[in-house]
N, C-alpha and C. Protein backbone atom coordinates (compact mmCIF):
# COMPACT_ATOMS: atom_id res chain seq x y z
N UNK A 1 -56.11 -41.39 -52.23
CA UNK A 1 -54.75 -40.88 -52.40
C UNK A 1 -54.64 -39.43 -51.91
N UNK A 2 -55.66 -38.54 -52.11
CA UNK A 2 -55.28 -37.18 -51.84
C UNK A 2 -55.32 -37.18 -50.16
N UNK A 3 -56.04 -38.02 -49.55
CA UNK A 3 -55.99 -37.68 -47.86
C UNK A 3 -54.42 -38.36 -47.28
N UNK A 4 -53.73 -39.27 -48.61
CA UNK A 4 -52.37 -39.64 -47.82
C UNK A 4 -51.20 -38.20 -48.43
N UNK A 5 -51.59 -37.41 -49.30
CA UNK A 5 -50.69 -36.56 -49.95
C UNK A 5 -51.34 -35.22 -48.33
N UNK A 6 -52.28 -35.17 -47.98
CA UNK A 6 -52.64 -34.07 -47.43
C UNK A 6 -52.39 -34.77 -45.81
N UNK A 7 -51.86 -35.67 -45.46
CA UNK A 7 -51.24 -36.16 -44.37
C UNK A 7 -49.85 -35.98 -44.60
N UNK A 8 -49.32 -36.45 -45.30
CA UNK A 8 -47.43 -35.98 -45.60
C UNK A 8 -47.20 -34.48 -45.57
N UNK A 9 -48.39 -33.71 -46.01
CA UNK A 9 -48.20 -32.28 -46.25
C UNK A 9 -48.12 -31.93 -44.54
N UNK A 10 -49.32 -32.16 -44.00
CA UNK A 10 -49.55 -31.87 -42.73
C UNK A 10 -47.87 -32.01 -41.97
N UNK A 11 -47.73 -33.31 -41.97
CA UNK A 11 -46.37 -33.59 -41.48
C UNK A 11 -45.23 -32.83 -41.68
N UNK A 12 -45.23 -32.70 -42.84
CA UNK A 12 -43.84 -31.64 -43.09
C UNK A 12 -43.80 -30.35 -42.38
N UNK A 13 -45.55 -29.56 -42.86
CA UNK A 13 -45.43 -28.12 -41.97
C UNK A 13 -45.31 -28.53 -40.56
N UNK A 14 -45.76 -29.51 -39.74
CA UNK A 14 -45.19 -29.59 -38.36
C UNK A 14 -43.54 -29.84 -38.09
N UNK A 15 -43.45 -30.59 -38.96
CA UNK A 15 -42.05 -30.65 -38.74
C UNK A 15 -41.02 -29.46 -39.06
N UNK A 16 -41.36 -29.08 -40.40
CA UNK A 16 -40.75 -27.28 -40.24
C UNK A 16 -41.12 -26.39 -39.16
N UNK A 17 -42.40 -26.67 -38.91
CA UNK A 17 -42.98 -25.37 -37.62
C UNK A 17 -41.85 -26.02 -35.82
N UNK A 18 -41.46 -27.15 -35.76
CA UNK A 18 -41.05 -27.89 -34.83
C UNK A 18 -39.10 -27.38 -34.98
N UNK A 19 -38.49 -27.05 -36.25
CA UNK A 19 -37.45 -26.98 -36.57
C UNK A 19 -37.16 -25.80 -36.42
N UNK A 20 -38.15 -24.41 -37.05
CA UNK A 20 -37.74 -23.41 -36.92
C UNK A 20 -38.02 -22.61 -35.57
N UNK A 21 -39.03 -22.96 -34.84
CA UNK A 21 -38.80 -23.27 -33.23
C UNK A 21 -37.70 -23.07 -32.59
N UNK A 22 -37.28 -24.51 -32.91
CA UNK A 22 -35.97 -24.61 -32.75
C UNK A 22 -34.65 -24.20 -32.42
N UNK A 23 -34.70 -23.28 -33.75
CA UNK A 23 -33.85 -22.66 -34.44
C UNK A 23 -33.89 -21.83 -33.66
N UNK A 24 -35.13 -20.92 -33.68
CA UNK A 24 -35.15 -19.63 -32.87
C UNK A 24 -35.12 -19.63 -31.72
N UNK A 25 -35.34 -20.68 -30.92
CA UNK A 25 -34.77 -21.10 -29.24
C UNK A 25 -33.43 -21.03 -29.25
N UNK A 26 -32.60 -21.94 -30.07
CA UNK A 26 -31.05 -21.58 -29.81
C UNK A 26 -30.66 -20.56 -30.00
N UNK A 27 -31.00 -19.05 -31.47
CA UNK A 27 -30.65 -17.73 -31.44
C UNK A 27 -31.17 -17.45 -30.38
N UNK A 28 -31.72 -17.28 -29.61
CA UNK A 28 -32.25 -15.77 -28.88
C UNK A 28 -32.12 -16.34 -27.73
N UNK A 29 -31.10 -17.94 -27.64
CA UNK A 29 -31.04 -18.31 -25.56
C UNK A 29 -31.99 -18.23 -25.03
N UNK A 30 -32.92 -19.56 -25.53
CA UNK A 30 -34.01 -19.83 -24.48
C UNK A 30 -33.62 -21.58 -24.49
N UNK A 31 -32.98 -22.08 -25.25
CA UNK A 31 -32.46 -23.42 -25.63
C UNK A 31 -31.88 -23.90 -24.03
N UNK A 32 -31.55 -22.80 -22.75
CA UNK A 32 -30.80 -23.17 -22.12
C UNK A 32 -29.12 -23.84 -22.26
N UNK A 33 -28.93 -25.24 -21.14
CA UNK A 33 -27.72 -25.68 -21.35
C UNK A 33 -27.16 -26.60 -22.96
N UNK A 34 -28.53 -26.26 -23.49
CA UNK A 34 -28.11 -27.14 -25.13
C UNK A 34 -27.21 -26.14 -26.13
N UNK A 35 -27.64 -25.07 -25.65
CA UNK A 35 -27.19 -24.03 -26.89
C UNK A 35 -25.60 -23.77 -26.52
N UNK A 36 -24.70 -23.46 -27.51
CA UNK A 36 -23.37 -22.98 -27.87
C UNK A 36 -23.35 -21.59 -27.03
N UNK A 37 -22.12 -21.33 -26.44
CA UNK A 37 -22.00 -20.00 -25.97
C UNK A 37 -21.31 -19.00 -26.63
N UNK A 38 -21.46 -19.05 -27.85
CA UNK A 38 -20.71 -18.31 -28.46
C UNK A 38 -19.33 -17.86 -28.38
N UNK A 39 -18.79 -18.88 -28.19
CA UNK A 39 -16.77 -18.92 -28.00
C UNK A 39 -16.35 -18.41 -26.58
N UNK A 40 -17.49 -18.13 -26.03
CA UNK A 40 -16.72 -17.38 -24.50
C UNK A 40 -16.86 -18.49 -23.78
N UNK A 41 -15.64 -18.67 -23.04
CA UNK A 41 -15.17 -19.84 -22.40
C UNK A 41 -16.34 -19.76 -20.96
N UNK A 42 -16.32 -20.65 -20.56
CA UNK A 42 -17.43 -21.35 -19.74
C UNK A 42 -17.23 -21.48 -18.38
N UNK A 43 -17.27 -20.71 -17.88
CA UNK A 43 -17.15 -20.45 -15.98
C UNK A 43 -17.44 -21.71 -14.74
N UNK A 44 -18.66 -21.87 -15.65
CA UNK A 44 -19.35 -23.27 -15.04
C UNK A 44 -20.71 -24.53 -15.82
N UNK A 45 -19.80 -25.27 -14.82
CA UNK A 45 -20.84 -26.70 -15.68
C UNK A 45 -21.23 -27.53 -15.08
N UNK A 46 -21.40 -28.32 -15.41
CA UNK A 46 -22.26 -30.00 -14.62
C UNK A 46 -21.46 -30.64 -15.01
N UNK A 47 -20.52 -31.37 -14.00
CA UNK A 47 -19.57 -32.47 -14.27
C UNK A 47 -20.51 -33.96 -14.11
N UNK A 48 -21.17 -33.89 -13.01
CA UNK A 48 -22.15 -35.33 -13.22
C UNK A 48 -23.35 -35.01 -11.70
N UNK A 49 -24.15 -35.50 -11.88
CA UNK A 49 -25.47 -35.95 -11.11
C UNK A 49 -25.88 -37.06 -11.07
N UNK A 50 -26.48 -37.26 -9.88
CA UNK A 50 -26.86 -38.72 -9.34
C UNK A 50 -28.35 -38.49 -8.88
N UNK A 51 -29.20 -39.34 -9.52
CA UNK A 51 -30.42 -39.40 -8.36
C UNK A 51 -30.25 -40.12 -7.26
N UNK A 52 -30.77 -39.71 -6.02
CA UNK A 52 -31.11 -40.90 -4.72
C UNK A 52 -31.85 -41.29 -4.98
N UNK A 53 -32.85 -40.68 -4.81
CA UNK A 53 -34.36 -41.18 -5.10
C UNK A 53 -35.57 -40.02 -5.93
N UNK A 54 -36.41 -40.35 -5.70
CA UNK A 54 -37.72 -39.46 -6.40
C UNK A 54 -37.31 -38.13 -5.72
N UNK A 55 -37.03 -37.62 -5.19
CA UNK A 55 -37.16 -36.45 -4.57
C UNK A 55 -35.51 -35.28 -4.84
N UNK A 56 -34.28 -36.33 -4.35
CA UNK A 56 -33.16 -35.76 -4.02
C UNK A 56 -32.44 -36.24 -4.94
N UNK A 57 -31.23 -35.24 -5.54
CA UNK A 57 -30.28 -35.40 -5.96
C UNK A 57 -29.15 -34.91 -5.82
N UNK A 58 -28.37 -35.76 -5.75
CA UNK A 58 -26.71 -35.05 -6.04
C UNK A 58 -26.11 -34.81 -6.96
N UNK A 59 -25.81 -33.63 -7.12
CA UNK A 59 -24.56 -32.61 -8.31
C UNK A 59 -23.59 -32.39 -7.92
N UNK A 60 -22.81 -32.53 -8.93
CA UNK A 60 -21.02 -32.17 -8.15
C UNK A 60 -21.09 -30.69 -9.90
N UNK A 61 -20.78 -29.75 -9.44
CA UNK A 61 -21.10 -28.55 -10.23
C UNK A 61 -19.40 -27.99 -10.01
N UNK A 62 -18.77 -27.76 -11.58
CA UNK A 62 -17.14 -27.26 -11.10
C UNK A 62 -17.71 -25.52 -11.67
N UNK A 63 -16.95 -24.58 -10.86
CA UNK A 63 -16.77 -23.80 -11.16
C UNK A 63 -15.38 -22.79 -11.15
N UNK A 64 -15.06 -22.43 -12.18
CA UNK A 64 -13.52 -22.22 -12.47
C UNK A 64 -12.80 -23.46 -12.48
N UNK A 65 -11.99 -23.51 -11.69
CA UNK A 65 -11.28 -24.65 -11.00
C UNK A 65 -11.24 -25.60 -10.02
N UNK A 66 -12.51 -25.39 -9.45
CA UNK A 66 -13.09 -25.80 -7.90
C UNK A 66 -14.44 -26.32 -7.98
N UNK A 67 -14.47 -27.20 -7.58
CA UNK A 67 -16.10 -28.50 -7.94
C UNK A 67 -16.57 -28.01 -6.42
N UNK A 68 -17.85 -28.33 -6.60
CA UNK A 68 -18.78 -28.32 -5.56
C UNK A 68 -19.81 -29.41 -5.57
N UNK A 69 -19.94 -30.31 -4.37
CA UNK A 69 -21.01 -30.82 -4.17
C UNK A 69 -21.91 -30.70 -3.92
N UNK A 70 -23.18 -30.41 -4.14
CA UNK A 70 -24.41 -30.08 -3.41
C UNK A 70 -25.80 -31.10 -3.90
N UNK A 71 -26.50 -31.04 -2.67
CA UNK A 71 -27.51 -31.54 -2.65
C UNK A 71 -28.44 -30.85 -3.06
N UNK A 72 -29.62 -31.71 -3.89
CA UNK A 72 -30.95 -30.88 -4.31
C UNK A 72 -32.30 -31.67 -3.77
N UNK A 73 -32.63 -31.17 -3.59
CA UNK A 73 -34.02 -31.66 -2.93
C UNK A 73 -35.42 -30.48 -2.76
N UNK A 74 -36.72 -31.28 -2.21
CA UNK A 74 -38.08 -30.76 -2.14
C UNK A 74 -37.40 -29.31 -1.28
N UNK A 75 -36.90 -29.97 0.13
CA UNK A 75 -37.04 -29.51 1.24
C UNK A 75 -36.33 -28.18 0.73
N UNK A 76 -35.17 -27.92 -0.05
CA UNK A 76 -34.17 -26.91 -0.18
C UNK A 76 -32.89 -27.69 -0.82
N UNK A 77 -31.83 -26.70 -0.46
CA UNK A 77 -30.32 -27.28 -1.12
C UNK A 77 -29.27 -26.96 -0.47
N UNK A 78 -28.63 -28.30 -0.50
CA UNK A 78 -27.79 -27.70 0.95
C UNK A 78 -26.03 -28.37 0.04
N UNK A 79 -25.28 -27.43 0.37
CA UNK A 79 -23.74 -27.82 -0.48
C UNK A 79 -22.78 -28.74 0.77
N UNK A 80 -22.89 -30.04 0.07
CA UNK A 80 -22.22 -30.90 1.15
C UNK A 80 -20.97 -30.51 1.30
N UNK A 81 -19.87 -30.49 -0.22
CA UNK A 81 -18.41 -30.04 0.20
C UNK A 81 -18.54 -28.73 -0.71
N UNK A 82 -17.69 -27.92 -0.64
CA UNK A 82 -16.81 -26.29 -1.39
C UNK A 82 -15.49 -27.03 -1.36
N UNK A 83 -15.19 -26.47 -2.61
CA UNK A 83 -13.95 -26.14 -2.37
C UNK A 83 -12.71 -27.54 -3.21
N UNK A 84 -13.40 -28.76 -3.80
CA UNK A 84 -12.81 -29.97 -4.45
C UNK A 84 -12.22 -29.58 -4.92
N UNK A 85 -10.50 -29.78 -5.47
CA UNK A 85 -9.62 -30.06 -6.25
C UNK A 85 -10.36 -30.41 -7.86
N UNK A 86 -10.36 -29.73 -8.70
CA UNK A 86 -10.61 -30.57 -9.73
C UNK A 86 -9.71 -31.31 -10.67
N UNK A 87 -8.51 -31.63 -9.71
CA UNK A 87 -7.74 -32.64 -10.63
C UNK A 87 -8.06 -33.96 -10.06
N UNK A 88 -8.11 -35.14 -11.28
CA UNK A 88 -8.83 -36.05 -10.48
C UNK A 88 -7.57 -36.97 -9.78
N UNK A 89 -7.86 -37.96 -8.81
CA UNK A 89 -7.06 -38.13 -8.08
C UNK A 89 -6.18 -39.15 -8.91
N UNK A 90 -6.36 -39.96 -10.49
CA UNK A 90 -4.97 -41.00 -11.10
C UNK A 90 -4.17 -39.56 -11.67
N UNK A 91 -4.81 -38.52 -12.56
CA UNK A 91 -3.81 -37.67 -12.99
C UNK A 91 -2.81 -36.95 -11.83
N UNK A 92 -3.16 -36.94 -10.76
CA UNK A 92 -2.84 -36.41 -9.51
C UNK A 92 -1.69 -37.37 -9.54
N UNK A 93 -2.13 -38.45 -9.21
CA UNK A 93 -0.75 -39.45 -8.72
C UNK A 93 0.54 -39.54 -10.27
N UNK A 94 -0.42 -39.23 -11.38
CA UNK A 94 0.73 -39.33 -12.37
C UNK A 94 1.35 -38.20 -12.76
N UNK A 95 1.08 -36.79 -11.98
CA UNK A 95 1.87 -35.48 -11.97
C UNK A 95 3.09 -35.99 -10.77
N UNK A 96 2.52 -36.88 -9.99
CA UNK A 96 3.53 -37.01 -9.01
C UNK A 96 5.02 -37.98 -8.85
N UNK A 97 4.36 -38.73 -9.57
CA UNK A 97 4.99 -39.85 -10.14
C UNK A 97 6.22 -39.46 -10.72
N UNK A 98 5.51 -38.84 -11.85
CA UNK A 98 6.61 -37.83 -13.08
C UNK A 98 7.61 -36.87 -12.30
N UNK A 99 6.80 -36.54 -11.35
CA UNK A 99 7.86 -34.60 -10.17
C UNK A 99 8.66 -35.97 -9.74
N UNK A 100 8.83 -37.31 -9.45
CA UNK A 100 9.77 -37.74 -8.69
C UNK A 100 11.00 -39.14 -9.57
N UNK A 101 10.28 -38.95 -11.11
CA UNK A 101 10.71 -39.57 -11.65
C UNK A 101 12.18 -38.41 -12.09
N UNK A 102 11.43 -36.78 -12.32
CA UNK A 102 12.37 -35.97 -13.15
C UNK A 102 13.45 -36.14 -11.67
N UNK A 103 12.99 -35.93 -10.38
CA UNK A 103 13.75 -35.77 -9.80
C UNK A 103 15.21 -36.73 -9.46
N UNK A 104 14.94 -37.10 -9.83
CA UNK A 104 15.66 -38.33 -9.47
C UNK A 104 16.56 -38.73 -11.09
N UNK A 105 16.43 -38.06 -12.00
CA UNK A 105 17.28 -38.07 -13.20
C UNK A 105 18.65 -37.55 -13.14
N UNK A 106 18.60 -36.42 -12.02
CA UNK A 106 20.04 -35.82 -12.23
C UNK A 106 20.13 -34.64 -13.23
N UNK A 107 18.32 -34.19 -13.93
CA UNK A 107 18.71 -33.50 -14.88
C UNK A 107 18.57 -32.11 -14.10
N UNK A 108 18.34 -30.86 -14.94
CA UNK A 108 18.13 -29.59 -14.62
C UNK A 108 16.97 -29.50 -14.21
């Protein structure tokens, strides 16, 4: 019995030593893209990534208001498009929809 009480013990201090880790990775921003930014709004992000294969991938990365595609790979990184719209193209057609529905009401 005492080597299963001194195995649970073991466990717990790893698991506290694993938590407060943790903890102290998200204060002091070493947590990277997991951690909270502290209420200041967010310049840029990862909208989505694709692997090709073992080597290369594609990111579409928005920043401000404007997405970027770029490639990642061994060789280097090369940005296929600058410059995307980040409205996507059904909300697009249903801003448009609406500009020609009001228009066409007769109202103000």
């Amino acid at each position: 019995m005492d080597n299963y009480l001194r195995f649970v013990a073991a466990l717990l201090f790893v698991l506290g030593l694993i938590a407060l880790l943790a903890w102290l990775a998200r204060r002091y921003g070493l947590a990277g893209a997991a951690a909270p930014s502290g209420g200041k709004r967010k310049r840029l992000r990862l909208v989505e990534a694709m692997p090709l294969d073992a080597k290369r991938r594609l990111v579409l990365v928005q920043r401000d208001d404007v997405e970027h595609l770029i490639l990642l790979g061994a060789a280097g990184d090369i940005a296929i498009e600058s410059g995307i719209s980040s409205a996507t193209p059904s909300f697009a057609r249903d801003l448009e929809a609406r500009a020609e529905a009001d228009d066409g009401s007769g109202g103000p």
